[in-house]
C-alpha atoms as a PDB file:
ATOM      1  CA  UNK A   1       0.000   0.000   0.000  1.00  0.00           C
ATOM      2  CA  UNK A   2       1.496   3.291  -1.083  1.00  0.00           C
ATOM      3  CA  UNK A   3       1.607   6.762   1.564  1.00  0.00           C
ATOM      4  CA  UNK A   4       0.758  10.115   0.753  1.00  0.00           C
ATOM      5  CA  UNK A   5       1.561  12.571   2.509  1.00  0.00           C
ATOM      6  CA  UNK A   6      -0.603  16.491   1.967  1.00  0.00           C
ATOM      7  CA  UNK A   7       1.979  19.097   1.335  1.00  0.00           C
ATOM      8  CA  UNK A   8      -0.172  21.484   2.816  1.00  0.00           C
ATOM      9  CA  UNK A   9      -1.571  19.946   6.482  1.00  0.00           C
ATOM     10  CA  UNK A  10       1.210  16.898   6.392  1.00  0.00           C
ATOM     11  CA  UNK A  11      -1.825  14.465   6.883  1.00  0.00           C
ATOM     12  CA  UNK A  12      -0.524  10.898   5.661  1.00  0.00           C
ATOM     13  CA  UNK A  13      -3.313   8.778   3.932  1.00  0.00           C
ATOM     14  CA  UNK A  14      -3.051   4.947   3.088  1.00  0.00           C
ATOM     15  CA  UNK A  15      -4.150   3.539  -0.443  1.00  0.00           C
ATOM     16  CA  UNK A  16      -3.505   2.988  -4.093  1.00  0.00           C
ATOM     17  CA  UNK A  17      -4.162   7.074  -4.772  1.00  0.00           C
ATOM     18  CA  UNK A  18      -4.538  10.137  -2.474  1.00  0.00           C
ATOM     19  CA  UNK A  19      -7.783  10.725  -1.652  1.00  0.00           C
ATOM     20  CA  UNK A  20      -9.615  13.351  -3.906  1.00  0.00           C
ATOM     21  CA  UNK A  21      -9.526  16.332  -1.283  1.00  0.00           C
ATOM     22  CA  UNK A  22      -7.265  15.966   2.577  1.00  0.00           C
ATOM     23  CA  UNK A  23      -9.732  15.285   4.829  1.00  0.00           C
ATOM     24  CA  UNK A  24      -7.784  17.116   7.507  1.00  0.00           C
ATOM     25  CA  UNK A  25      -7.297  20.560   5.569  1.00  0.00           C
ATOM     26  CA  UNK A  26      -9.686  20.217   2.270  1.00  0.00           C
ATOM     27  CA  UNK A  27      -6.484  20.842   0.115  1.00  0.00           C
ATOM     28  CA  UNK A  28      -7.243  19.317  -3.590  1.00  0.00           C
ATOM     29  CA  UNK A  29      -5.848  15.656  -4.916  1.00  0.00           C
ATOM     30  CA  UNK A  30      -3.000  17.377  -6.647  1.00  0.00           C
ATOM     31  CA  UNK A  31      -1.630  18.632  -3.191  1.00  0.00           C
ATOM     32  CA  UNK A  32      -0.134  15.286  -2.204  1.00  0.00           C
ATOM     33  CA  UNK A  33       2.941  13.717  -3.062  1.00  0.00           C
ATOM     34  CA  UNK A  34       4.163  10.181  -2.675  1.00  0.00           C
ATOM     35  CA  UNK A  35       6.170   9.247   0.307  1.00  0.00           C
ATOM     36  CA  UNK A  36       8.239   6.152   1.173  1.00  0.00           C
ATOM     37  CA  UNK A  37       6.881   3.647   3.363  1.00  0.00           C
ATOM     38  CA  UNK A  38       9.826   4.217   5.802  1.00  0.00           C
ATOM     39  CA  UNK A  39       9.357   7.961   5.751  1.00  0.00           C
ATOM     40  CA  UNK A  40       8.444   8.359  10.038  1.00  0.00           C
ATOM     41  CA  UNK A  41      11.837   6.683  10.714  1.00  0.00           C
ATOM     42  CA  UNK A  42      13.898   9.297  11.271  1.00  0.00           C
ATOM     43  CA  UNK A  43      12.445  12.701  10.351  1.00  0.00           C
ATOM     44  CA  UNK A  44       8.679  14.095  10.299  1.00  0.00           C
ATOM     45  CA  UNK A  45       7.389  17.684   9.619  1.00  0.00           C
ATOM     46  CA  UNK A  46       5.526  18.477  12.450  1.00  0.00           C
ATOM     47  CA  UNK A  47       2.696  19.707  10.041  1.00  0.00           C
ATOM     48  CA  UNK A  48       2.205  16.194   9.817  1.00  0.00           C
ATOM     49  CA  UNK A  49       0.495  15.626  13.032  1.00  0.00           C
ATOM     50  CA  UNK A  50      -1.773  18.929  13.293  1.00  0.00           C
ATOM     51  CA  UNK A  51      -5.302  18.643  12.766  1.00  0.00           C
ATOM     52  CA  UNK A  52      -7.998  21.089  12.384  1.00  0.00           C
ATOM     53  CA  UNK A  53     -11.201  19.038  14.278  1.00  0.00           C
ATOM     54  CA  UNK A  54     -13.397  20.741  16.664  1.00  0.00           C
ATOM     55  CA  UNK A  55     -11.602  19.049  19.566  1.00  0.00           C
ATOM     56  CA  UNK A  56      -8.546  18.590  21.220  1.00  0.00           C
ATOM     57  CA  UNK A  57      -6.210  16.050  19.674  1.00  0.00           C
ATOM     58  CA  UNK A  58      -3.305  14.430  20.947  1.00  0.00           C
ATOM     59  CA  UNK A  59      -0.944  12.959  18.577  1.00  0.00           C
ATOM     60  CA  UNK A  60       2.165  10.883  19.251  1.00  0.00           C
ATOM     61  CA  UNK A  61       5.020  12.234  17.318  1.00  0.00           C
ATOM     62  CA  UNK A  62       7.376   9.243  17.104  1.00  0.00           C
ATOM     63  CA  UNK A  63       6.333   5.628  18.225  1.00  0.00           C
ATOM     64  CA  UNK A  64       9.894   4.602  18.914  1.00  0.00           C
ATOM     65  CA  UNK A  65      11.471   5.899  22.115  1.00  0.00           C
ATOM     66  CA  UNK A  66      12.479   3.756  24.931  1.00  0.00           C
ATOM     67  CA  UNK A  67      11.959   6.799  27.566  1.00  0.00           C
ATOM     68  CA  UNK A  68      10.700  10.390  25.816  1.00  0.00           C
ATOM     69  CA  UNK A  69       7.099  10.329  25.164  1.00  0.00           C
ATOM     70  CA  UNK A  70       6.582  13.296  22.310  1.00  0.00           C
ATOM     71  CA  UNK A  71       3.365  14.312  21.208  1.00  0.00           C
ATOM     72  CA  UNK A  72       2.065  17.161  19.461  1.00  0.00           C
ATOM     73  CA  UNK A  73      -1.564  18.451  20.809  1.00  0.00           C
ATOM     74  CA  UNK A  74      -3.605  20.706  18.801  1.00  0.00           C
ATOM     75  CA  UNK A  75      -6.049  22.952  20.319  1.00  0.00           C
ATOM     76  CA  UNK A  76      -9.194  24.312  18.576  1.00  0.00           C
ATOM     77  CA  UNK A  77     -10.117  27.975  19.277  1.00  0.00           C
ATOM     78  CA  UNK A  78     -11.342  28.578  22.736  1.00  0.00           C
ATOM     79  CA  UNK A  79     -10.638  25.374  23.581  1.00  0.00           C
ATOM     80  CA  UNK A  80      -9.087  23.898  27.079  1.00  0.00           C
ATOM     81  CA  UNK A  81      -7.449  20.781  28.726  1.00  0.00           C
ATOM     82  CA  UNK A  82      -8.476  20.692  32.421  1.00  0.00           C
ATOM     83  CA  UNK A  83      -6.214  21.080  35.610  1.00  0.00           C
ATOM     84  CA  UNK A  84      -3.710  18.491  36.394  1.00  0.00           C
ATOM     85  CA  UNK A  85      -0.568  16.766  36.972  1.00  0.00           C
ATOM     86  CA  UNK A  86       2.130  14.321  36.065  1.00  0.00           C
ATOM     87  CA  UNK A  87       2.795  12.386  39.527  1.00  0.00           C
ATOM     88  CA  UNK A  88       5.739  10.728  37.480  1.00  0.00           C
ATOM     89  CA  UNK A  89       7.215  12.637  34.985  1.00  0.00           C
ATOM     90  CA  UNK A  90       8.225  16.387  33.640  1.00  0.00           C
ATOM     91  CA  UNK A  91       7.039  17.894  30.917  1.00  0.00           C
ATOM     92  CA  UNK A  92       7.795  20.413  28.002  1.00  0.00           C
ATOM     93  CA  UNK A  93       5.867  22.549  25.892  1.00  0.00           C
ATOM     94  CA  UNK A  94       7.342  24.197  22.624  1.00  0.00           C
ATOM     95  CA  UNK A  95       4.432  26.222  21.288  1.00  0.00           C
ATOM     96  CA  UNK A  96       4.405  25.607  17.349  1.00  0.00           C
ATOM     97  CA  UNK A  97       1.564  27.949  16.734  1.00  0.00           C
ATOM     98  CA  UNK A  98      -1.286  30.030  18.322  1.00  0.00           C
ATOM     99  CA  UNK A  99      -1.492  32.273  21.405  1.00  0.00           C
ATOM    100  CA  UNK A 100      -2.105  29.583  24.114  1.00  0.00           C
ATOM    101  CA  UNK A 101      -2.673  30.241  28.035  1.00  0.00           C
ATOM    102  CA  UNK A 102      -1.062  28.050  30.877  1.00  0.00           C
ATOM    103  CA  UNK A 103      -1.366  28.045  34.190  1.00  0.00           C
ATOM    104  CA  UNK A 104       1.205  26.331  36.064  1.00  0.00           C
ATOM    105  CA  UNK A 105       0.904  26.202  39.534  1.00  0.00           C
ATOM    106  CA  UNK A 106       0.000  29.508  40.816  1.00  0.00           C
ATOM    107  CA  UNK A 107       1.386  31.825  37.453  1.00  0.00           C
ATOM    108  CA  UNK A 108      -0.473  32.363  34.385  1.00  0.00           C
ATOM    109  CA  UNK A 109       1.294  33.262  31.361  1.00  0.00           C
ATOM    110  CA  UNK A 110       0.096  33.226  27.388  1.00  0.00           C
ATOM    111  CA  UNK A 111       2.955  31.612  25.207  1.00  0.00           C
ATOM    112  CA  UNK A 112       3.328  31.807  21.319  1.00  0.00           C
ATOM    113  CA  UNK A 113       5.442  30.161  18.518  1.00  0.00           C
ATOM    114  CA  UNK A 114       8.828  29.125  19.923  1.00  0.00           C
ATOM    115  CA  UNK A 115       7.888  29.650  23.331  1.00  0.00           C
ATOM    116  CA  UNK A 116       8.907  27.074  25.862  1.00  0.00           C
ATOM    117  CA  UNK A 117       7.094  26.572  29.199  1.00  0.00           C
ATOM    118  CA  UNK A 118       8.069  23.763  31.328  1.00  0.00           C
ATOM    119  CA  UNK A 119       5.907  22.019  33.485  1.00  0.00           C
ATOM    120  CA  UNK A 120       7.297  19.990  36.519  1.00  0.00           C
ATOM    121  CA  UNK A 121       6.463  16.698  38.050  1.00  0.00           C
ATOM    122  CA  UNK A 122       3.507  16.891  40.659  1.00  0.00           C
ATOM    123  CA  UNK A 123       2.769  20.684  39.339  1.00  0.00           C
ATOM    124  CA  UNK A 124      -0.835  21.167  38.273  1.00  0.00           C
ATOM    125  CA  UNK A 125      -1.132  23.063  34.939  1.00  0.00           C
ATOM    126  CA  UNK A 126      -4.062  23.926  32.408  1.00  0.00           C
ATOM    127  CA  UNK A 127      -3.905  25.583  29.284  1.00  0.00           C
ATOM    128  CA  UNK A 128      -6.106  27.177  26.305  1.00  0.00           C
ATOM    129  CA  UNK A 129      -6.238  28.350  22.724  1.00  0.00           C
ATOM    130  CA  UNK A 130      -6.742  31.800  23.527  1.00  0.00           C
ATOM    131  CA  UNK A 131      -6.008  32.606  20.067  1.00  0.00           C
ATOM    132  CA  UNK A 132      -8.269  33.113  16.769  1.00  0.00           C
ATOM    133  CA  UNK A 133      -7.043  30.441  15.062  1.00  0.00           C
ATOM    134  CA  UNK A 134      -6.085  26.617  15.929  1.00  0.00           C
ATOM    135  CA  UNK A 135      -2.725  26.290  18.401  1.00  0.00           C
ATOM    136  CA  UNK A 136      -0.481  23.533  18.373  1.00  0.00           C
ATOM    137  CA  UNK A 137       2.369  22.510  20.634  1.00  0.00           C
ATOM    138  CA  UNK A 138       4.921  19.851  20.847  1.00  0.00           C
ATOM    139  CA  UNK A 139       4.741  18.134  24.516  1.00  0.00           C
ATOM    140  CA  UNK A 140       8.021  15.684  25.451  1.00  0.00           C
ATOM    141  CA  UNK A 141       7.451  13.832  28.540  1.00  0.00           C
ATOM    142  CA  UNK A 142       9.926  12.609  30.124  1.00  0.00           C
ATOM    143  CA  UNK A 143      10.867   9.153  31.676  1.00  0.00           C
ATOM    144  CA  UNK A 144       8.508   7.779  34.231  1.00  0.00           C
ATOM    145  CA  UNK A 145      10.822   5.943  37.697  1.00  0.00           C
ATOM    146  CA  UNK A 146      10.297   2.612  36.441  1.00  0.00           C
ATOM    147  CA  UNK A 147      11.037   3.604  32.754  1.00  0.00           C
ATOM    148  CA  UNK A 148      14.281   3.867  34.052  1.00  0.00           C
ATOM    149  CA  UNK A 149      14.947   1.368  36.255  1.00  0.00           C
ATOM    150  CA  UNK A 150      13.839  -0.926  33.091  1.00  0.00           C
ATOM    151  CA  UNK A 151      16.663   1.248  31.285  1.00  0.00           C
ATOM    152  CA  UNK A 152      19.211   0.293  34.229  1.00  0.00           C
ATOM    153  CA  UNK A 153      18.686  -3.481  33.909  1.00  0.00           C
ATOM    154  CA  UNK A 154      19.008  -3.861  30.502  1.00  0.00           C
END
Protein backbone atom coordinates (compact mmCIF):
# COMPACT_ATOMS: atom_id res chain seq x y z
CA UNK A 1 0.00 0.00 0.00
CA UNK A 2 1.50 3.29 -1.08
CA UNK A 3 1.61 6.76 1.56
CA UNK A 4 0.76 10.11 0.75
CA UNK A 5 1.56 12.57 2.51
CA UNK A 6 -0.60 16.49 1.97
CA UNK A 7 1.98 19.10 1.33
CA UNK A 8 -0.17 21.48 2.82
CA UNK A 9 -1.57 19.95 6.48
CA UNK A 10 1.21 16.90 6.39
CA UNK A 11 -1.82 14.46 6.88
CA UNK A 12 -0.52 10.90 5.66
CA UNK A 13 -3.31 8.78 3.93
CA UNK A 14 -3.05 4.95 3.09
CA UNK A 15 -4.15 3.54 -0.44
CA UNK A 16 -3.50 2.99 -4.09
CA UNK A 17 -4.16 7.07 -4.77
CA UNK A 18 -4.54 10.14 -2.47
CA UNK A 19 -7.78 10.73 -1.65
CA UNK A 20 -9.61 13.35 -3.91
CA UNK A 21 -9.53 16.33 -1.28
CA UNK A 22 -7.27 15.97 2.58
CA UNK A 23 -9.73 15.28 4.83
CA UNK A 24 -7.78 17.12 7.51
CA UNK A 25 -7.30 20.56 5.57
CA UNK A 26 -9.69 20.22 2.27
CA UNK A 27 -6.48 20.84 0.11
CA UNK A 28 -7.24 19.32 -3.59
CA UNK A 29 -5.85 15.66 -4.92
CA UNK A 30 -3.00 17.38 -6.65
CA UNK A 31 -1.63 18.63 -3.19
CA UNK A 32 -0.13 15.29 -2.20
CA UNK A 33 2.94 13.72 -3.06
CA UNK A 34 4.16 10.18 -2.67
CA UNK A 35 6.17 9.25 0.31
CA UNK A 36 8.24 6.15 1.17
CA UNK A 37 6.88 3.65 3.36
CA UNK A 38 9.83 4.22 5.80
CA UNK A 39 9.36 7.96 5.75
CA UNK A 40 8.44 8.36 10.04
CA UNK A 41 11.84 6.68 10.71
CA UNK A 42 13.90 9.30 11.27
CA UNK A 43 12.44 12.70 10.35
CA UNK A 44 8.68 14.10 10.30
CA UNK A 45 7.39 17.68 9.62
CA UNK A 46 5.53 18.48 12.45
CA UNK A 47 2.70 19.71 10.04
CA UNK A 48 2.21 16.19 9.82
CA UNK A 49 0.49 15.63 13.03
CA UNK A 50 -1.77 18.93 13.29
CA UNK A 51 -5.30 18.64 12.77
CA UNK A 52 -8.00 21.09 12.38
CA UNK A 53 -11.20 19.04 14.28
CA UNK A 54 -13.40 20.74 16.66
CA UNK A 55 -11.60 19.05 19.57
CA UNK A 56 -8.55 18.59 21.22
CA UNK A 57 -6.21 16.05 19.67
CA UNK A 58 -3.31 14.43 20.95
CA UNK A 59 -0.94 12.96 18.58
CA UNK A 60 2.16 10.88 19.25
CA UNK A 61 5.02 12.23 17.32
CA UNK A 62 7.38 9.24 17.10
CA UNK A 63 6.33 5.63 18.22
CA UNK A 64 9.89 4.60 18.91
CA UNK A 65 11.47 5.90 22.11
CA UNK A 66 12.48 3.76 24.93
CA UNK A 67 11.96 6.80 27.57
CA UNK A 68 10.70 10.39 25.82
CA UNK A 69 7.10 10.33 25.16
CA UNK A 70 6.58 13.30 22.31
CA UNK A 71 3.37 14.31 21.21
CA UNK A 72 2.06 17.16 19.46
CA UNK A 73 -1.56 18.45 20.81
CA UNK A 74 -3.60 20.71 18.80
CA UNK A 75 -6.05 22.95 20.32
CA UNK A 76 -9.19 24.31 18.58
CA UNK A 77 -10.12 27.98 19.28
CA UNK A 78 -11.34 28.58 22.74
CA UNK A 79 -10.64 25.37 23.58
CA UNK A 80 -9.09 23.90 27.08
CA UNK A 81 -7.45 20.78 28.73
CA UNK A 82 -8.48 20.69 32.42
CA UNK A 83 -6.21 21.08 35.61
CA UNK A 84 -3.71 18.49 36.39
CA UNK A 85 -0.57 16.77 36.97
CA UNK A 86 2.13 14.32 36.07
CA UNK A 87 2.79 12.39 39.53
CA UNK A 88 5.74 10.73 37.48
CA UNK A 89 7.21 12.64 34.99
CA UNK A 90 8.22 16.39 33.64
CA UNK A 91 7.04 17.89 30.92
CA UNK A 92 7.79 20.41 28.00
CA UNK A 93 5.87 22.55 25.89
CA UNK A 94 7.34 24.20 22.62
CA UNK A 95 4.43 26.22 21.29
CA UNK A 96 4.40 25.61 17.35
CA UNK A 97 1.56 27.95 16.73
CA UNK A 98 -1.29 30.03 18.32
CA UNK A 99 -1.49 32.27 21.41
CA UNK A 100 -2.10 29.58 24.11
CA UNK A 101 -2.67 30.24 28.03
CA UNK A 102 -1.06 28.05 30.88
CA UNK A 103 -1.37 28.05 34.19
CA UNK A 104 1.21 26.33 36.06
CA UNK A 105 0.90 26.20 39.53
CA UNK A 106 0.00 29.51 40.82
CA UNK A 107 1.39 31.82 37.45
CA UNK A 108 -0.47 32.36 34.38
CA UNK A 109 1.29 33.26 31.36
CA UNK A 110 0.10 33.23 27.39
CA UNK A 111 2.95 31.61 25.21
CA UNK A 112 3.33 31.81 21.32
CA UNK A 113 5.44 30.16 18.52
CA UNK A 114 8.83 29.12 19.92
CA UNK A 115 7.89 29.65 23.33
CA UNK A 116 8.91 27.07 25.86
CA UNK A 117 7.09 26.57 29.20
CA UNK A 118 8.07 23.76 31.33
CA UNK A 119 5.91 22.02 33.48
CA UNK A 120 7.30 19.99 36.52
CA UNK A 121 6.46 16.70 38.05
CA UNK A 122 3.51 16.89 40.66
CA UNK A 123 2.77 20.68 39.34
CA UNK A 124 -0.84 21.17 38.27
CA UNK A 125 -1.13 23.06 34.94
CA UNK A 126 -4.06 23.93 32.41
CA UNK A 127 -3.91 25.58 29.28
CA UNK A 128 -6.11 27.18 26.30
CA UNK A 129 -6.24 28.35 22.72
CA UNK A 130 -6.74 31.80 23.53
CA UNK A 131 -6.01 32.61 20.07
CA UNK A 132 -8.27 33.11 16.77
CA UNK A 133 -7.04 30.44 15.06
CA UNK A 134 -6.08 26.62 15.93
CA UNK A 135 -2.73 26.29 18.40
CA UNK A 136 -0.48 23.53 18.37
CA UNK A 137 2.37 22.51 20.63
CA UNK A 138 4.92 19.85 20.85
CA UNK A 139 4.74 18.13 24.52
CA UNK A 140 8.02 15.68 25.45
CA UNK A 141 7.45 13.83 28.54
CA UNK A 142 9.93 12.61 30.12
CA UNK A 143 10.87 9.15 31.68
CA UNK A 144 8.51 7.78 34.23
CA UNK A 145 10.82 5.94 37.70
CA UNK A 146 10.30 2.61 36.44
CA UNK A 147 11.04 3.60 32.75
CA UNK A 148 14.28 3.87 34.05
CA UNK A 149 14.95 1.37 36.25
CA UNK A 150 13.84 -0.93 33.09
CA UNK A 151 16.66 1.25 31.29
CA UNK A 152 19.21 0.29 34.23
CA UNK A 153 18.69 -3.48 33.91
CA UNK A 154 19.01 -3.86 30.50
Amino acid sequence: MKHWRCTVCGYIHQGEEPPEKCPNCQAPKEKFVEVSEDFEEIHMHYAQKLSYGEQVDVNPFFGNFSVLSPFVYNLPVGQRVPLHKHPTTDELFFILKGRIKFKVADKELVAVMGDVVQGKMNVPHTFENIGDEPAAFLSVKGPKPVDLIMLEKQ
